[in-house]
Protein backbone atom coordinates (compact mmCIF):
# COMPACT_ATOMS: atom_id res chain seq x y z
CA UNK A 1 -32.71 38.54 16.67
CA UNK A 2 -29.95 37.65 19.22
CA UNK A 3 -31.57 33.68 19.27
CA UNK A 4 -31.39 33.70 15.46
CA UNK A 5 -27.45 34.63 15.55
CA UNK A 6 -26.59 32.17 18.48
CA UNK A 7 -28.21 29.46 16.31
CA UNK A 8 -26.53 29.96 13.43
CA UNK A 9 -23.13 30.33 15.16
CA UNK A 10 -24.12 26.65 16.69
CA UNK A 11 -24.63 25.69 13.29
CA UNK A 12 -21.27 27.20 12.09
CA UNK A 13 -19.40 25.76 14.89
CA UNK A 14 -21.20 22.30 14.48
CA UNK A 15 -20.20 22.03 10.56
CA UNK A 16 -16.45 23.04 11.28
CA UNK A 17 -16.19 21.23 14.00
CA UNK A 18 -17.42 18.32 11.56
CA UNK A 19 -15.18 18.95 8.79
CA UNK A 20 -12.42 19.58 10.92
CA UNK A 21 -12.77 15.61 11.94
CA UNK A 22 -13.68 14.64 8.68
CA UNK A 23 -10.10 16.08 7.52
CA UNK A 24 -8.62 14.07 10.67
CA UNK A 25 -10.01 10.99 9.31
CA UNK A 26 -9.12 10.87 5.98
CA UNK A 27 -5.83 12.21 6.45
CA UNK A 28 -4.73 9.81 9.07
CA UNK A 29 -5.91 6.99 6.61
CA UNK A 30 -3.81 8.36 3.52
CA UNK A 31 -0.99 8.52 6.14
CA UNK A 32 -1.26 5.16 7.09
CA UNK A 33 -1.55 3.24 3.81
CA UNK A 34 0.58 1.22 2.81
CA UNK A 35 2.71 1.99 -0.69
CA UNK A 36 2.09 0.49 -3.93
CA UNK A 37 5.45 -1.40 -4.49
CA UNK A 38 7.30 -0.39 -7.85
CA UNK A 39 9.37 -2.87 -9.51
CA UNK A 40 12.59 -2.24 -11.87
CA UNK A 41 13.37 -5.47 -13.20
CA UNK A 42 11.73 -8.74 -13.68
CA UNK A 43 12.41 -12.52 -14.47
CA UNK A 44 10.52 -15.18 -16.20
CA UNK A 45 10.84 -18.43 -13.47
CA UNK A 46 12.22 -21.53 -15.05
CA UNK A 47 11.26 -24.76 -14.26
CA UNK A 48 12.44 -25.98 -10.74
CA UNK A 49 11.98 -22.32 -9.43
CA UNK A 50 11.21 -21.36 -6.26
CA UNK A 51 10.64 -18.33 -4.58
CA UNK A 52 13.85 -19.33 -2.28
CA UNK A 53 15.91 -19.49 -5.44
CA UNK A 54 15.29 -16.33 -6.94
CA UNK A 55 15.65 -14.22 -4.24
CA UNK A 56 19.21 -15.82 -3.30
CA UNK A 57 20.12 -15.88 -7.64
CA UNK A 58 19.62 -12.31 -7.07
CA UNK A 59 20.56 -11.77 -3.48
CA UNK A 60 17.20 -10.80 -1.86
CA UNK A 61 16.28 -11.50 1.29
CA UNK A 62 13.03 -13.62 1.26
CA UNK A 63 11.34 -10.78 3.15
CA UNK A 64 12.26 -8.29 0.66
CA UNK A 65 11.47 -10.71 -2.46
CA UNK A 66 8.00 -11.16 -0.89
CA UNK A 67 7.50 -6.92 -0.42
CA UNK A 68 8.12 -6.49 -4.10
CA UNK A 69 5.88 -9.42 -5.46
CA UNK A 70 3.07 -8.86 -3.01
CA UNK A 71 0.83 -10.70 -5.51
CA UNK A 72 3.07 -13.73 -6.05
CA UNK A 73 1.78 -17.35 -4.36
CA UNK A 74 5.24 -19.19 -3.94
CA UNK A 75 3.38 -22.40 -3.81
CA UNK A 76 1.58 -21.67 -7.53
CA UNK A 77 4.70 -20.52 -9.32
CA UNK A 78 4.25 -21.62 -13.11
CA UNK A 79 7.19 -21.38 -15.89
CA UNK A 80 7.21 -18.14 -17.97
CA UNK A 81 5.44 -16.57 -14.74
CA UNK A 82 7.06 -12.84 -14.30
CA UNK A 83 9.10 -11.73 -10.68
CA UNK A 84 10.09 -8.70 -9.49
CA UNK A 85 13.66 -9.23 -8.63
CA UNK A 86 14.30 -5.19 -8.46
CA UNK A 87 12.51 -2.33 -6.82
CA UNK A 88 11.08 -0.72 -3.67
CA UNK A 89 8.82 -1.95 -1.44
């Protein structure tokens, strides 16, 4: 009866052993993501827009601008085309 115990605390140990890596895993990936950026206010772009523009009409640094329009191609803006110009990042 002794063999039957030490394999089933093998077992045990094996499966928390498992989970406790599992848990590792995942958590280090939720840790590490990156945020979804929220934005507060936005503009429609007028013609002769650029990216540049904006961000200095509404004093943003470029890098900033870029963190809070992650989706935006600055070389495919179109008129009537919505910005973040307020937010996090």
């Amino acid at each position: 009866m002794a063999k039957g115990n030490k394999i089933a605390t093998s077992l045990i140990l094996v499966f928390m052993l498992s989970l406790l890596i599992f848990a590792s895993i995942a958590e280090s990936r939720i840790l590490g993501a990156k945020s979804t950026p929220e934005c507060d206010t936005v503009v429609g772009v007028e013609s002769g827009d650029t990216c540049f523009d904006i961000a200095q009409k509404f004093q943003l640094t470029t890098d900033f601008f870029n963190s809070i329009n992650p989706n935006i191609d600055c070389n495919e803006l179109f008129v009537g085309q919505w910005v973040c110009v307020d937010g996090t990042a």
